[in-house]
N, C-alpha and C. Protein backbone atom coordinates (compact mmCIF):
# COMPACT_ATOMS: atom_id res chain seq x y z
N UNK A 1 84.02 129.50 100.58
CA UNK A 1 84.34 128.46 101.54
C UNK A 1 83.11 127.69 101.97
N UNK A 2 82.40 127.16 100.93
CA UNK A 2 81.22 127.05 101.76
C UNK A 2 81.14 125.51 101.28
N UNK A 3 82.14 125.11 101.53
CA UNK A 3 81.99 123.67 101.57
C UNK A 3 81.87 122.76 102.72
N UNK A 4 81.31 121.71 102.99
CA UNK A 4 80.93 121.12 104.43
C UNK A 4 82.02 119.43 104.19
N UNK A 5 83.02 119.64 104.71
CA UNK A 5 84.07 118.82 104.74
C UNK A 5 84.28 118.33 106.23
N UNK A 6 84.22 116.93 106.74
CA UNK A 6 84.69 116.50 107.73
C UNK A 6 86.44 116.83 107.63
N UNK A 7 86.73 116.65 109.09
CA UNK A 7 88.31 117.16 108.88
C UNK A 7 88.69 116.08 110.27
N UNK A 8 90.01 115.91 110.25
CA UNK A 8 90.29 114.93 111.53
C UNK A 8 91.45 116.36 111.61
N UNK A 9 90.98 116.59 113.01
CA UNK A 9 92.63 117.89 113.07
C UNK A 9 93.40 116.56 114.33
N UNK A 10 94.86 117.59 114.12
CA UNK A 10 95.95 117.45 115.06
C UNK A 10 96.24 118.30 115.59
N UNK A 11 95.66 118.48 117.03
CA UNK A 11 97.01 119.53 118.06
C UNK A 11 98.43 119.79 117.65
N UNK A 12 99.06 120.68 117.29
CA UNK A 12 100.31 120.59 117.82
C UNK A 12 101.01 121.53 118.12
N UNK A 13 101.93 121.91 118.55
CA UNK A 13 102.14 123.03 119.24
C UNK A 13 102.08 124.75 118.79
N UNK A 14 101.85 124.40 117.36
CA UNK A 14 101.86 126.01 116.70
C UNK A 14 100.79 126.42 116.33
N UNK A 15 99.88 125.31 116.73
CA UNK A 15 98.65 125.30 115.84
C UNK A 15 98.24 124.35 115.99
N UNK A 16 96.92 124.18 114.80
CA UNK A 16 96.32 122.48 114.49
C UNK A 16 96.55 122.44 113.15
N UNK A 17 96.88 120.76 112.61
CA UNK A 17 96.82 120.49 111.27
C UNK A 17 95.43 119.68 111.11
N UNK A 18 94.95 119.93 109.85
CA UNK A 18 93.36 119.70 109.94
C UNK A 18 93.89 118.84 108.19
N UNK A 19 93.60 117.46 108.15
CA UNK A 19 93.45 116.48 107.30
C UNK A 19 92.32 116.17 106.78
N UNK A 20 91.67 116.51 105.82
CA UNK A 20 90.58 115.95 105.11
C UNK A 20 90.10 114.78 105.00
N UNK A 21 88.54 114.46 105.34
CA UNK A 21 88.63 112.90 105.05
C UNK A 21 88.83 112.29 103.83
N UNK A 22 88.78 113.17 102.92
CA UNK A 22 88.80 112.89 101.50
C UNK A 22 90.24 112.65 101.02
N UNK A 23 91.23 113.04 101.70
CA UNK A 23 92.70 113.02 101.71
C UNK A 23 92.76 111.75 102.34
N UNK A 24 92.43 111.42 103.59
CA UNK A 24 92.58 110.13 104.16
C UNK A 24 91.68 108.99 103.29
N UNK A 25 90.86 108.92 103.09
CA UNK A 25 90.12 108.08 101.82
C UNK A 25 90.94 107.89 100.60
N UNK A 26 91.53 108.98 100.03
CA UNK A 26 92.61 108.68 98.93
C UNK A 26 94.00 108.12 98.99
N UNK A 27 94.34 108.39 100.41
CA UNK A 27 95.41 107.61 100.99
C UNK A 27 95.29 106.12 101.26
N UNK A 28 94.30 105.83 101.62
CA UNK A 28 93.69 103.84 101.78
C UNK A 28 93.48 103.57 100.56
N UNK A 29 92.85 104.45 99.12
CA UNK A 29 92.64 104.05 97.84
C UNK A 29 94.00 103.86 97.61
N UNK A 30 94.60 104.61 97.40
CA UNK A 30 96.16 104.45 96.98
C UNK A 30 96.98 103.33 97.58
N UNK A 31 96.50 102.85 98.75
CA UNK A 31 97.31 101.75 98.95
C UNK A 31 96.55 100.57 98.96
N UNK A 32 95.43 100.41 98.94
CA UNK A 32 94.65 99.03 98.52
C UNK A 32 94.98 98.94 96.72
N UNK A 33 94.99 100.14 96.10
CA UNK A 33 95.25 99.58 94.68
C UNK A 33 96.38 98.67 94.51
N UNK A 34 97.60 99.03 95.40
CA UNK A 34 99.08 97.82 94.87
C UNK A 34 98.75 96.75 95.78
N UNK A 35 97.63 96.10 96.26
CA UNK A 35 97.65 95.18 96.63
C UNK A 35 97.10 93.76 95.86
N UNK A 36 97.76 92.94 95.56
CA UNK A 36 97.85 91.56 94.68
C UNK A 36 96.17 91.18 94.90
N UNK A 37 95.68 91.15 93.97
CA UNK A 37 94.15 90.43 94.02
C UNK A 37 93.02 91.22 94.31
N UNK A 38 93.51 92.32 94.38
CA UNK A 38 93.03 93.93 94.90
C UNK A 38 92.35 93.93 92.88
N UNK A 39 90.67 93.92 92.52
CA UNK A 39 90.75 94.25 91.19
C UNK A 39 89.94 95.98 91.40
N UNK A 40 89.52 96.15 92.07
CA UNK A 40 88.59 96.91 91.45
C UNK A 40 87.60 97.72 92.96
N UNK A 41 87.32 99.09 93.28
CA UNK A 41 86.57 99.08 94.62
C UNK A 41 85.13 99.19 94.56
N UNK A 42 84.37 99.57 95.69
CA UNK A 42 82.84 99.76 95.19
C UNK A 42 82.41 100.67 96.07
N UNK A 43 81.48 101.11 95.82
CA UNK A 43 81.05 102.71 96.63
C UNK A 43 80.10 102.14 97.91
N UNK A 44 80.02 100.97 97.89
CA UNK A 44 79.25 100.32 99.16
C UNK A 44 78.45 99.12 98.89
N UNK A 45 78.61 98.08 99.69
CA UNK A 45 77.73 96.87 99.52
C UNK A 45 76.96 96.32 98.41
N UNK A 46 77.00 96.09 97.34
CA UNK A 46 76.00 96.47 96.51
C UNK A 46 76.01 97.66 95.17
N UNK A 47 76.89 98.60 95.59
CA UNK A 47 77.37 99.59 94.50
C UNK A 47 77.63 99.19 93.69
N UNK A 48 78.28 100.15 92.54
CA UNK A 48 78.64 99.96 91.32
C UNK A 48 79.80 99.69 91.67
N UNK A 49 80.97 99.18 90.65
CA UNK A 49 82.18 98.70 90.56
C UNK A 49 82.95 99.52 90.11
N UNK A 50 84.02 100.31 90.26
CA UNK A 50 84.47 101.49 89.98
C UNK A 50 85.79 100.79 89.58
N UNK A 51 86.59 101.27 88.31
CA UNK A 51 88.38 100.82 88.28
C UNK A 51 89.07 100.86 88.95
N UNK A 52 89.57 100.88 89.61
CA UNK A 52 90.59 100.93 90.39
C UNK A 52 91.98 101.41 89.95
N UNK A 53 92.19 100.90 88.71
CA UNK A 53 93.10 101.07 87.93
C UNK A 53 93.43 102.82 87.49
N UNK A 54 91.96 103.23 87.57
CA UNK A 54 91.72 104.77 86.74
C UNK A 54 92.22 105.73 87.64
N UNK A 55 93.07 106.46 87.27
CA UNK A 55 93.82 107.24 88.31
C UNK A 55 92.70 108.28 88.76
N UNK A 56 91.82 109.12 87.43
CA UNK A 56 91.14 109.94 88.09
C UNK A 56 90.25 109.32 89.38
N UNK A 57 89.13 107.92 88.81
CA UNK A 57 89.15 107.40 90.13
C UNK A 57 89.25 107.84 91.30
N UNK A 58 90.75 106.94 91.24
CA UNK A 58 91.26 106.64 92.51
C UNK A 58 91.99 108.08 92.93
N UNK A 59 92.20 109.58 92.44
CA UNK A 59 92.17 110.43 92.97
C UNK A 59 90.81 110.80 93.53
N UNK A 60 90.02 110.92 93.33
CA UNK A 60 88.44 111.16 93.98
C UNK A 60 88.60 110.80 95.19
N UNK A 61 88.81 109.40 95.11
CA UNK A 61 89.61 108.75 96.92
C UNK A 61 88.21 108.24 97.67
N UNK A 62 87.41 109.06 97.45
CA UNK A 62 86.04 108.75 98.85
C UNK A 62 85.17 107.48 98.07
N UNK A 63 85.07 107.08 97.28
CA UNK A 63 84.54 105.77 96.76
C UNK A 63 85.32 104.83 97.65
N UNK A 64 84.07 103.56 97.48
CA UNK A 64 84.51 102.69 98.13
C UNK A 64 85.87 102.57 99.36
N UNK A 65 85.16 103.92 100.26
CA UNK A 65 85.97 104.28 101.44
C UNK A 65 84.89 104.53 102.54
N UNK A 66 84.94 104.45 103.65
CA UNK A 66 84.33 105.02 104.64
C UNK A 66 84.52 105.10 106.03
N UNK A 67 84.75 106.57 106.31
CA UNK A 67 85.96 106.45 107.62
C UNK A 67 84.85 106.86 109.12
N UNK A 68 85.46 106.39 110.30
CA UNK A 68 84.45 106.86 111.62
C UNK A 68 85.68 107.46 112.22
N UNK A 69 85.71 108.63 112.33
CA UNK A 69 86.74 109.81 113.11
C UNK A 69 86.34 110.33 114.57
N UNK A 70 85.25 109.39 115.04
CA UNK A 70 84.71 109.73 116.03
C UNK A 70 85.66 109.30 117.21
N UNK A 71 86.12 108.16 117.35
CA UNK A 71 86.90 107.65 118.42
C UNK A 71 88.29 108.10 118.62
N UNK A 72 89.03 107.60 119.40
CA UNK A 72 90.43 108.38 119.73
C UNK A 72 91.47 107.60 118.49
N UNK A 73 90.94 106.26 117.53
CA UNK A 73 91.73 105.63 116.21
C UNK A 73 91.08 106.14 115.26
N UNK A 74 91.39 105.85 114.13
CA UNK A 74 90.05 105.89 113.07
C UNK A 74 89.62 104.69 112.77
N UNK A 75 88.54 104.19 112.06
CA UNK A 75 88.02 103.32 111.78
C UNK A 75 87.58 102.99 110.20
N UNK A 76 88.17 102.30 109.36
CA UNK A 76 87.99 102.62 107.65
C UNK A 76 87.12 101.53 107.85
N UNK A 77 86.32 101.76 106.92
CA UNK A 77 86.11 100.69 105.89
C UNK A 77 86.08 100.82 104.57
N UNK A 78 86.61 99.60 104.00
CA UNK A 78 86.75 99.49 102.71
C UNK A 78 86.18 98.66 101.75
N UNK A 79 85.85 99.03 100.50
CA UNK A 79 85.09 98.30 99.95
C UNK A 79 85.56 98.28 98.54
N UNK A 80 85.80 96.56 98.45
CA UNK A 80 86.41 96.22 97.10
C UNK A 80 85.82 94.72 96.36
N UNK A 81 86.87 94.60 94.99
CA UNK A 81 86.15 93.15 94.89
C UNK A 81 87.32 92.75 94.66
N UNK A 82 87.75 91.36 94.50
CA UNK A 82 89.11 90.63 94.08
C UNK A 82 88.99 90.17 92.73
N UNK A 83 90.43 89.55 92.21
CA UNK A 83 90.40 89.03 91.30
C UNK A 83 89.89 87.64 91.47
N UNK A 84 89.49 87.00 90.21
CA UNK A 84 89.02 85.41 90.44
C UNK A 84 90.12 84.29 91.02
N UNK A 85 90.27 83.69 91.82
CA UNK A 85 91.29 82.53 92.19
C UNK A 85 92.31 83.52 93.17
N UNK A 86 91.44 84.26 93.79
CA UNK A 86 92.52 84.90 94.49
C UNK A 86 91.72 84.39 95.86
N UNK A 87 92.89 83.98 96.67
CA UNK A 87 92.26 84.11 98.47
C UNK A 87 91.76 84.57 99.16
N UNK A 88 90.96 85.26 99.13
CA UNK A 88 90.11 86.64 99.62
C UNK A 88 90.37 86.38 101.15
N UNK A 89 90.63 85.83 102.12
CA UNK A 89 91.53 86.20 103.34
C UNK A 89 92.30 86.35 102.86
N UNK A 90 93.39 86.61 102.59
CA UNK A 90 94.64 86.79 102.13
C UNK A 90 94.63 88.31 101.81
N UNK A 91 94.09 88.76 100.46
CA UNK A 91 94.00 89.82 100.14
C UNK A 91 93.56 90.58 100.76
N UNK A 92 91.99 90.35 101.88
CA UNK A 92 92.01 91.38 103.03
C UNK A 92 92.63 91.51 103.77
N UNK A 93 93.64 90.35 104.57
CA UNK A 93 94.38 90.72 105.13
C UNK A 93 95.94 91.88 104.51
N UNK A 94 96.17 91.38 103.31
CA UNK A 94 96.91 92.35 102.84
C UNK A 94 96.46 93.86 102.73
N UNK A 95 95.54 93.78 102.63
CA UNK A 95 94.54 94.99 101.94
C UNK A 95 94.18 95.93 103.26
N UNK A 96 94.40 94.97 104.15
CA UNK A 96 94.03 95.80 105.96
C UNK A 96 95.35 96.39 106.63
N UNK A 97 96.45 95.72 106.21
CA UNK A 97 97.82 96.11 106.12
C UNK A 97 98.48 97.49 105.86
N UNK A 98 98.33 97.07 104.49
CA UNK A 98 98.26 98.26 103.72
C UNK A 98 98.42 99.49 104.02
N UNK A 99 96.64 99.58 103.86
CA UNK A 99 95.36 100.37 104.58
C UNK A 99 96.31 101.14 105.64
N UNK A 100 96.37 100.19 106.50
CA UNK A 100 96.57 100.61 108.12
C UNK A 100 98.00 101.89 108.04
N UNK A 101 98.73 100.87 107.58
CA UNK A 101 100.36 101.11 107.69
C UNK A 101 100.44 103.06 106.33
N UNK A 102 99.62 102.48 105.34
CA UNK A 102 99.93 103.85 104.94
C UNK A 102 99.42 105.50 105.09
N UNK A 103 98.09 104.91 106.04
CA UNK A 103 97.51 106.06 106.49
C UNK A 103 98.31 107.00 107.61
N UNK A 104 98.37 105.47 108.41
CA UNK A 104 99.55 106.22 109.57
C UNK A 104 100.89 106.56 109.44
N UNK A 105 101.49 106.13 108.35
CA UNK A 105 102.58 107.10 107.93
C UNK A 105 102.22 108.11 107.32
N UNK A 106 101.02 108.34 106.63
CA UNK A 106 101.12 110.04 105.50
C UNK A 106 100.38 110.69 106.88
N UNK A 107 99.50 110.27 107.33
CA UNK A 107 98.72 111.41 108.53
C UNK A 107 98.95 111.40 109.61
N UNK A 108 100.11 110.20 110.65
CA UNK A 108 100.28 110.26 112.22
C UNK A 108 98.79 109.93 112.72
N UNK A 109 98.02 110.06 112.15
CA UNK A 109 97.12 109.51 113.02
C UNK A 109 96.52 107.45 113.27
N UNK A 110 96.33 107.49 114.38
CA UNK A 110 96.02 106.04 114.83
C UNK A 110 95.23 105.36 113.61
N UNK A 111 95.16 104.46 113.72
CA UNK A 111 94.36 103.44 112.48
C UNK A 111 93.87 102.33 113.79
N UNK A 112 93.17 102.64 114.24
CA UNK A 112 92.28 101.06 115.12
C UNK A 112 91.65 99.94 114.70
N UNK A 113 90.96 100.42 113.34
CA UNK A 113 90.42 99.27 112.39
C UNK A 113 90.45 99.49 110.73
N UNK A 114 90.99 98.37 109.85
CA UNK A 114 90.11 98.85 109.16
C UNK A 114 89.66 97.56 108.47
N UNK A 115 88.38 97.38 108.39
CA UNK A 115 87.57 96.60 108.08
C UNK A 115 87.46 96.11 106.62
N UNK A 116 87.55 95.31 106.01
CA UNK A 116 87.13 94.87 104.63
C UNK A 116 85.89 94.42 103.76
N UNK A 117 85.90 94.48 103.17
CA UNK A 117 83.86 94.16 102.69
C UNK A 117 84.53 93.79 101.30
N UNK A 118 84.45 92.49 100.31
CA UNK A 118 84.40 92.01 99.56
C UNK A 118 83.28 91.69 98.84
N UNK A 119 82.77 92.67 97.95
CA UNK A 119 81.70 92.57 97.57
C UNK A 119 81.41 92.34 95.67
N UNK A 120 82.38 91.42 95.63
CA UNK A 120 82.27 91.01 94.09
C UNK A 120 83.75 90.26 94.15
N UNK A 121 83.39 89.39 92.82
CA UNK A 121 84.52 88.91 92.17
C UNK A 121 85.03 88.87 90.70
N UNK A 122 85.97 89.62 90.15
CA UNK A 122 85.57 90.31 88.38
C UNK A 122 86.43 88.83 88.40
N UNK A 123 86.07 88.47 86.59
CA UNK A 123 86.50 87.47 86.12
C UNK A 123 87.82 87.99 85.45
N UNK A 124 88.10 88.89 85.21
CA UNK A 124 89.28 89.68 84.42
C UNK A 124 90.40 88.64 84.46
């Protein structure tokens, strides 16, 4: 057991449920991938460009993710690039949607922000 894993727990009455951030990171990967203009994520500002498409990937989950569990919401950020001729408001706003809406259905927990970072544009 000697792994050093952030965890976001939940009170609840029988116990606590304790969610991985790496589970919550794969949950925002998984739903920024079906988003239209959504090509590809990046491990941060400047990173490399990772598929998006690649399931192993996007099981890994913690690329081009980064969560703050400190406050009483969480706080993502995400980091991707679009396709060419795509609206990039648009797609972050879809992409923040998403994000938001599918975390807090698989984990109950709050979503307060989650931020977008567009940091490329593939010609694909």
């Amino acid at each position: 057991m000697g792994e050093s894993r952030e965890y976001m727990t939940l009170p609840e009455e029988n116990g606590s449920i304790n969610i991985a951030q790496d589970v919550i990171a794969a949950i925002a990967v998984g739903a920024v991938r079906d988003v239209e203009g959504v090509s590809g994520m990046m491990s941060g500002m400047g990173g490399s460009v990772s598929d998006l498409m690649n399931k192993k990937n996007a099981q890994k989950g913690v690329r081009g993710v980064k969560i703050d569990m400190t406050g009483a919401a969480l706080t993502l950020d995400v980091y991707l690039t679009v396709k060419y001729g795509s609206v990039i408001p648009e797609v972050a706003e879809n992409a923040q949607k998403a994000v938001s809406s599918a975390v807090e259905a698989m984990t109950g927990c709050t979503v307060g922000a989650v931020n977008i970072h567009v940091g490329g544009v593939t010609l694909d």
